[in-house]
C-alpha atoms as a PDB file:
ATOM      1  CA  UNK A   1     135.578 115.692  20.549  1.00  0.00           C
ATOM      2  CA  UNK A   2     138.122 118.399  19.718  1.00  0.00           C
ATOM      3  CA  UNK A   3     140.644 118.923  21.936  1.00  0.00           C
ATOM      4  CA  UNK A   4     141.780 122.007  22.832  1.00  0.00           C
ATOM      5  CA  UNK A   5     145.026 121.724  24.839  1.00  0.00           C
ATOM      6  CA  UNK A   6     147.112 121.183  21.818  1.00  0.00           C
ATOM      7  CA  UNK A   7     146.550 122.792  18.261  1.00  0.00           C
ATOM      8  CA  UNK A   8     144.424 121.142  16.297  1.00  0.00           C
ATOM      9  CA  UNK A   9     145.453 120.888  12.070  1.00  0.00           C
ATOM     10  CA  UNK A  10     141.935 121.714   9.394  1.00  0.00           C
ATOM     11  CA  UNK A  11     141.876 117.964   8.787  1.00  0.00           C
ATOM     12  CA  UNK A  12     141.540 117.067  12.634  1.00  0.00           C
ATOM     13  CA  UNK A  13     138.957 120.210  12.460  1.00  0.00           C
ATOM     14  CA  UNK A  14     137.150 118.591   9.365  1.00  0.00           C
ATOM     15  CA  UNK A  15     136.919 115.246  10.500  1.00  0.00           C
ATOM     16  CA  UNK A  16     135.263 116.153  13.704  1.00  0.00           C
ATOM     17  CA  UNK A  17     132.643 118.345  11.628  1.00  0.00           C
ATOM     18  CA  UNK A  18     131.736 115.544   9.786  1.00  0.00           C
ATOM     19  CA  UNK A  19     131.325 113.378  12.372  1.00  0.00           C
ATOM     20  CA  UNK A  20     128.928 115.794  14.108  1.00  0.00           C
ATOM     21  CA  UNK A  21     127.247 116.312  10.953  1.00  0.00           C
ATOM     22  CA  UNK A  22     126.602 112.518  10.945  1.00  0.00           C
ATOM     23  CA  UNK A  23     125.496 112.382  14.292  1.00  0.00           C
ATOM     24  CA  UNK A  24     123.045 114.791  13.609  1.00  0.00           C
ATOM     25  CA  UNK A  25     121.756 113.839  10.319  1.00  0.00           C
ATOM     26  CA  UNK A  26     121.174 110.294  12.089  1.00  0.00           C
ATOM     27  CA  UNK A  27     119.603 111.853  15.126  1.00  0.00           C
ATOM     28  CA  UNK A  28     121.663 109.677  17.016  1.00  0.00           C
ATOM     29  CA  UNK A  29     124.451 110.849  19.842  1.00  0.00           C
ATOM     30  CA  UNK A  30     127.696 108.972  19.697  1.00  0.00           C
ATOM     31  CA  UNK A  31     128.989 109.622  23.081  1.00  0.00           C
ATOM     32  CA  UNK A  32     128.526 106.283  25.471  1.00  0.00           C
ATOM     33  CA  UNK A  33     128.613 107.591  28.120  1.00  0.00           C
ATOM     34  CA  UNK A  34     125.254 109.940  27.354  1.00  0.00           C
ATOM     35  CA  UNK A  35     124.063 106.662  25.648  1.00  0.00           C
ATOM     36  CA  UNK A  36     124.013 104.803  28.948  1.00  0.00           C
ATOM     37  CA  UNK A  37     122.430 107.783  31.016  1.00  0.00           C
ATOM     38  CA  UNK A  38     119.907 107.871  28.803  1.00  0.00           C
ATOM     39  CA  UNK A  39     119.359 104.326  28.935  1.00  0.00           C
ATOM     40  CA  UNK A  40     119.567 104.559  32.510  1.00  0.00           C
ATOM     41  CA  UNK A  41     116.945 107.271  32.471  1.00  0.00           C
ATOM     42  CA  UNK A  42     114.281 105.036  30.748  1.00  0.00           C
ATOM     43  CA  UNK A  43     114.493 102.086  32.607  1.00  0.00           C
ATOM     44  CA  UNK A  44     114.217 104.381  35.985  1.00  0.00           C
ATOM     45  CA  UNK A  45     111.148 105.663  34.022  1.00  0.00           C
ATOM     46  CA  UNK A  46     109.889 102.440  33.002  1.00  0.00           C
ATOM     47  CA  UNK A  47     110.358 101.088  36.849  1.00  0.00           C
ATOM     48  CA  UNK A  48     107.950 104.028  38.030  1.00  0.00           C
ATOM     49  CA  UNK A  49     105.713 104.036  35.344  1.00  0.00           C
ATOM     50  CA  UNK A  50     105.523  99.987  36.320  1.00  0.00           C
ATOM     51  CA  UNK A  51     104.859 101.258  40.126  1.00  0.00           C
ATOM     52  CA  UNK A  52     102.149 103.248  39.446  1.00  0.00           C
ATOM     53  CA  UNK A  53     100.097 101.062  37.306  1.00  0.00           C
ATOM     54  CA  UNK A  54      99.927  98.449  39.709  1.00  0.00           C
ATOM     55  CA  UNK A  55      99.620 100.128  42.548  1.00  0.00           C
ATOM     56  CA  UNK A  56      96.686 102.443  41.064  1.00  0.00           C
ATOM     57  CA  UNK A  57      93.070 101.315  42.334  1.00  0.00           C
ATOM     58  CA  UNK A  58      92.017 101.870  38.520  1.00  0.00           C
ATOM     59  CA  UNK A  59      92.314  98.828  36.123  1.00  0.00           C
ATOM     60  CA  UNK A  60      94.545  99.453  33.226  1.00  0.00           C
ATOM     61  CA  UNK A  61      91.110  99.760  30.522  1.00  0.00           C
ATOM     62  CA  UNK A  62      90.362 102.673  32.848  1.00  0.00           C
ATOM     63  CA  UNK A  63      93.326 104.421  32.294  1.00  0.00           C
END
């Protein structure tokens, strides 16, 4: 990420393009910390989607 509290030269500016460009081209998002939230996220999802099938009345070939 750039940072702005000190000047930054065009190779520092370059580099960073890139690397976004490859990020994006890849479809993927570098950043762990957004990596594990969204990793997080699914699980959470996967728990509650897990909840509600077993606890629904309705057999799963219903569904």
């Amino acid at each position: 990420m750039i940072n702005n509290s000190k000047p930054i030269t065009v190779d520092e500016t370059a580099e960073e393009i890139l690397h976004l460009l490859k990020a994006a081209k890849a479809g993927i998002d570098f950043d762990p910390a957004t990596l594990q939230d969204q990793a997080k996220s699914m699980q959470e999802q996967r728990m509650y989607l897990m909840r509600q099938l077993t606890a629904s009345p309705h057999s799963p070939s219903s569904l």
